[in-house]
C-alpha atoms as a PDB file:
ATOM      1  CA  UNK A   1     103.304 123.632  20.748  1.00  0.00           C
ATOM      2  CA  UNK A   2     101.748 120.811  18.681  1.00  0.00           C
ATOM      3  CA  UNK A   3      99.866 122.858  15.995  1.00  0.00           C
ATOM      4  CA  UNK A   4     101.258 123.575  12.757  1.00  0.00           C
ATOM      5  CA  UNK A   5     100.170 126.074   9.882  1.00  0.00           C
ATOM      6  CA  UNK A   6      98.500 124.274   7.483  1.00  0.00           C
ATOM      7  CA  UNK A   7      96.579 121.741  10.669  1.00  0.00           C
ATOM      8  CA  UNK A   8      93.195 120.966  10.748  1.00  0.00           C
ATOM      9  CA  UNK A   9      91.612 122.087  13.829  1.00  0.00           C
ATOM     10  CA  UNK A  10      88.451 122.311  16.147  1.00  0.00           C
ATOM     11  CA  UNK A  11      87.730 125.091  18.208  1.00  0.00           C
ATOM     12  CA  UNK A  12      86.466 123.553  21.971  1.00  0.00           C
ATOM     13  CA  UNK A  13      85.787 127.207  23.633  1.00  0.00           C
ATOM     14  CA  UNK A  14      84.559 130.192  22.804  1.00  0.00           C
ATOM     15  CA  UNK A  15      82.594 131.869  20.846  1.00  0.00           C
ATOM     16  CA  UNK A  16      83.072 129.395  17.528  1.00  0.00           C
ATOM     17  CA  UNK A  17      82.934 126.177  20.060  1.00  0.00           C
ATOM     18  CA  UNK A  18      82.333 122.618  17.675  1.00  0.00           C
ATOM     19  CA  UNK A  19      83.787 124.885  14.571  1.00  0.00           C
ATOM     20  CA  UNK A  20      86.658 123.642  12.581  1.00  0.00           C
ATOM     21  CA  UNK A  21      88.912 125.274  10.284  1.00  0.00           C
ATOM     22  CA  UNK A  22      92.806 125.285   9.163  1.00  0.00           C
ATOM     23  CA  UNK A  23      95.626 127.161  11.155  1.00  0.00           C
ATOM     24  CA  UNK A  24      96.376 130.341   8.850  1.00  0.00           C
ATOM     25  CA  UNK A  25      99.157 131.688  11.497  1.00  0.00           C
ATOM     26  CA  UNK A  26     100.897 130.385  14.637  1.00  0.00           C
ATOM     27  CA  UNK A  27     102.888 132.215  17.457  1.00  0.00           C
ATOM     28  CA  UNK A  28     104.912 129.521  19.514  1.00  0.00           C
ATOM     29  CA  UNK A  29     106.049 132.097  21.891  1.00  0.00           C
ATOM     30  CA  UNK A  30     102.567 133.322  23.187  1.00  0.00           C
ATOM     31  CA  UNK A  31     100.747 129.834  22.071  1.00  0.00           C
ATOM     32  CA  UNK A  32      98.185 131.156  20.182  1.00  0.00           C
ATOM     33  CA  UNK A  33      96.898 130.951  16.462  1.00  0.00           C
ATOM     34  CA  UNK A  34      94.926 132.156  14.259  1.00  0.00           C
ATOM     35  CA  UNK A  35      91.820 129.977  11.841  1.00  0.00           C
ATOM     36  CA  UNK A  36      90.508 130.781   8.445  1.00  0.00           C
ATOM     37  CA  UNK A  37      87.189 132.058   9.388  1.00  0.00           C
ATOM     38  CA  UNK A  38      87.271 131.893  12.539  1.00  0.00           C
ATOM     39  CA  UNK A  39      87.140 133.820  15.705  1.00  0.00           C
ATOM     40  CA  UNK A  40      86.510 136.552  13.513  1.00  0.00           C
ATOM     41  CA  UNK A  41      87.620 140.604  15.036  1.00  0.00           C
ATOM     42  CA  UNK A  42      86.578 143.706  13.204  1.00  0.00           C
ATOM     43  CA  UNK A  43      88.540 146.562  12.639  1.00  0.00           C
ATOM     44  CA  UNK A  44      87.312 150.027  11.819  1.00  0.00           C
ATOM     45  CA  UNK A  45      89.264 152.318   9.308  1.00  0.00           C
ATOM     46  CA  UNK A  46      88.914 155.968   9.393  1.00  0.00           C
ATOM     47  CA  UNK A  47      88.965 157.459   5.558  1.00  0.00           C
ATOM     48  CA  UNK A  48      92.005 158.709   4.684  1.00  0.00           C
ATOM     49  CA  UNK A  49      90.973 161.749   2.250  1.00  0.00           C
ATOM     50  CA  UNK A  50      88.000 163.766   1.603  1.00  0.00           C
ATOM     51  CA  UNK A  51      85.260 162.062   0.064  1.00  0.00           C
ATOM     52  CA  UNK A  52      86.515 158.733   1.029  1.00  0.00           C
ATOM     53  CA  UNK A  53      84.298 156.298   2.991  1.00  0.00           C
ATOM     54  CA  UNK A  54      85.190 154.415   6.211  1.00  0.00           C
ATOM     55  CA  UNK A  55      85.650 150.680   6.398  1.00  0.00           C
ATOM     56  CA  UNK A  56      84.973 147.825   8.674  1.00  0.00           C
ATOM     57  CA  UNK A  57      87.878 145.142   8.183  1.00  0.00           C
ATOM     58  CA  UNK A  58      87.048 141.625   9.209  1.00  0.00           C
ATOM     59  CA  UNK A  59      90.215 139.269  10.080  1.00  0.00           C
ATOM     60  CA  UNK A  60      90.710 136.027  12.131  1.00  0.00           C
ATOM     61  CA  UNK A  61      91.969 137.045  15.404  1.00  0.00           C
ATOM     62  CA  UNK A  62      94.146 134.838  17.550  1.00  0.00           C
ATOM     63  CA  UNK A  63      93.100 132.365  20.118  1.00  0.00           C
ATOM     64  CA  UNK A  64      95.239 130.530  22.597  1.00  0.00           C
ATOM     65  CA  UNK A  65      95.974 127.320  21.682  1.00  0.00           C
ATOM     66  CA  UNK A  66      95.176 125.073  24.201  1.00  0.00           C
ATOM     67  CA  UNK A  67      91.319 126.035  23.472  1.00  0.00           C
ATOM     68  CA  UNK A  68      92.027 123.915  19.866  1.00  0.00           C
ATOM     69  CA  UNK A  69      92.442 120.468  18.949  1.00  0.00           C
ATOM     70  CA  UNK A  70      94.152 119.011  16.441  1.00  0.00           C
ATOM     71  CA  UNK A  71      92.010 116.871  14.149  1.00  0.00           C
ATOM     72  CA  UNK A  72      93.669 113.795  12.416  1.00  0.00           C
ATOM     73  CA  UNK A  73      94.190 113.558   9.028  1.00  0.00           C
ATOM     74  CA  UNK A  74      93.744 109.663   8.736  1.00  0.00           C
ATOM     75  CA  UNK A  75      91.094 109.179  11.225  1.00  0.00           C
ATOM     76  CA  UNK A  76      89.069 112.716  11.413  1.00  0.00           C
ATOM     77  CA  UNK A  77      88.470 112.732  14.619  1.00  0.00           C
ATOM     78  CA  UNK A  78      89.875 115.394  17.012  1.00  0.00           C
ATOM     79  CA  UNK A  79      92.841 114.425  19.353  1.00  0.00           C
ATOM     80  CA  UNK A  80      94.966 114.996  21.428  1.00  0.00           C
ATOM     81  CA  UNK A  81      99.263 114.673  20.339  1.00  0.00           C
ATOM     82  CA  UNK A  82     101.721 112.521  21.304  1.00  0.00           C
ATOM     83  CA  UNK A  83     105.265 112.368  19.873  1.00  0.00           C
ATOM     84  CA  UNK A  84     107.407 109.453  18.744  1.00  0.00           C
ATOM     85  CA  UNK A  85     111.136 109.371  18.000  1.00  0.00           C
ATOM     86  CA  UNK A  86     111.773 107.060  14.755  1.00  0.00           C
ATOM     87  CA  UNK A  87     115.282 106.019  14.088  1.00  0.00           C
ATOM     88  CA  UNK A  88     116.053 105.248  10.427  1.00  0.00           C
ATOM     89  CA  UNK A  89     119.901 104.156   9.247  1.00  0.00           C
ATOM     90  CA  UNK A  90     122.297 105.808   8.018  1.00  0.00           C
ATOM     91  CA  UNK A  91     120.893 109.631   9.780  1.00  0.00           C
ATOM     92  CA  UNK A  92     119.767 110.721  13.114  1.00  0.00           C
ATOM     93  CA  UNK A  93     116.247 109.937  14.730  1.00  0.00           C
ATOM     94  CA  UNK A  94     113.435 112.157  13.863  1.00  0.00           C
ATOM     95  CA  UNK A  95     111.019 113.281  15.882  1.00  0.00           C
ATOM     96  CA  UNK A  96     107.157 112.930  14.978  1.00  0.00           C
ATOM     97  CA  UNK A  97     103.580 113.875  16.064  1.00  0.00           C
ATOM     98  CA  UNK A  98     101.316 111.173  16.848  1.00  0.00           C
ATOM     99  CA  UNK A  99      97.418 111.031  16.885  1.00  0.00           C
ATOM    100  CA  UNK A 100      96.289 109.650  20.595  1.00  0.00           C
ATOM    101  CA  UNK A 101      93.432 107.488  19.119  1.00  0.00           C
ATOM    102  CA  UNK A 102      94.382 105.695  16.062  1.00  0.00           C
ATOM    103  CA  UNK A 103      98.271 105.860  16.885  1.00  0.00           C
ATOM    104  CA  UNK A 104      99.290 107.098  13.318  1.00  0.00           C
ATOM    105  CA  UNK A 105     101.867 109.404  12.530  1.00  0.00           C
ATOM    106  CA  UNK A 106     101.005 112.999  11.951  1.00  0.00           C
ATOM    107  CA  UNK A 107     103.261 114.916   8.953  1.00  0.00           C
END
């Protein structure tokens, strides 16, 4: 999966399409996420005791992930991810994400 918590994204489907926000929550294992403010669900809450009112709870809902793209932090523009392996002496190679149009590397 190349999105991160803490990544910049844009929504291209759905309900929020040409929206961008940042990644509050990722699940590798089902490739999905979640966006601040986005792809918003609501969630009703019975009240608990008497005299107590009900509630409606907004929260960002997940999405899959392969209806977001990552947008670059040097050039702004969303993108698609590439990875590069960069060797440095003295430790092992690292791997790295890499924005598609400007070719710079991602942290």
């Amino acid at each position: 999966m190349n999105i991160k918590k803490n990544d910049k994204v844009k929504i291209l489907a759905g309900k929020d399409k040409g929206k961008s926000g940042k990644v509050l929550q990722v699940l590798p294992s089902e490739n999905k996420a979640s966006i601040e403010g986005l792809n918003l669900a609501v969630k009703h809450m019975r009240p608990n005791r008497n005299g107590e009112k009900g509630q409606r709870i907004e929260f960002p809902a997940f999405m899959k992930a392969d209806n977001m793209a990552l947008v670059c932090p040097k050039c702004g523009q969303a993108t698609r991810v590439g990875h590069k392996t960069v060797k440095t002496e003295g430790k092992a190679a690292k791997k790295f994400r890499v924005c598609k149009k400007c070719q710079e590397i991602i942290e």
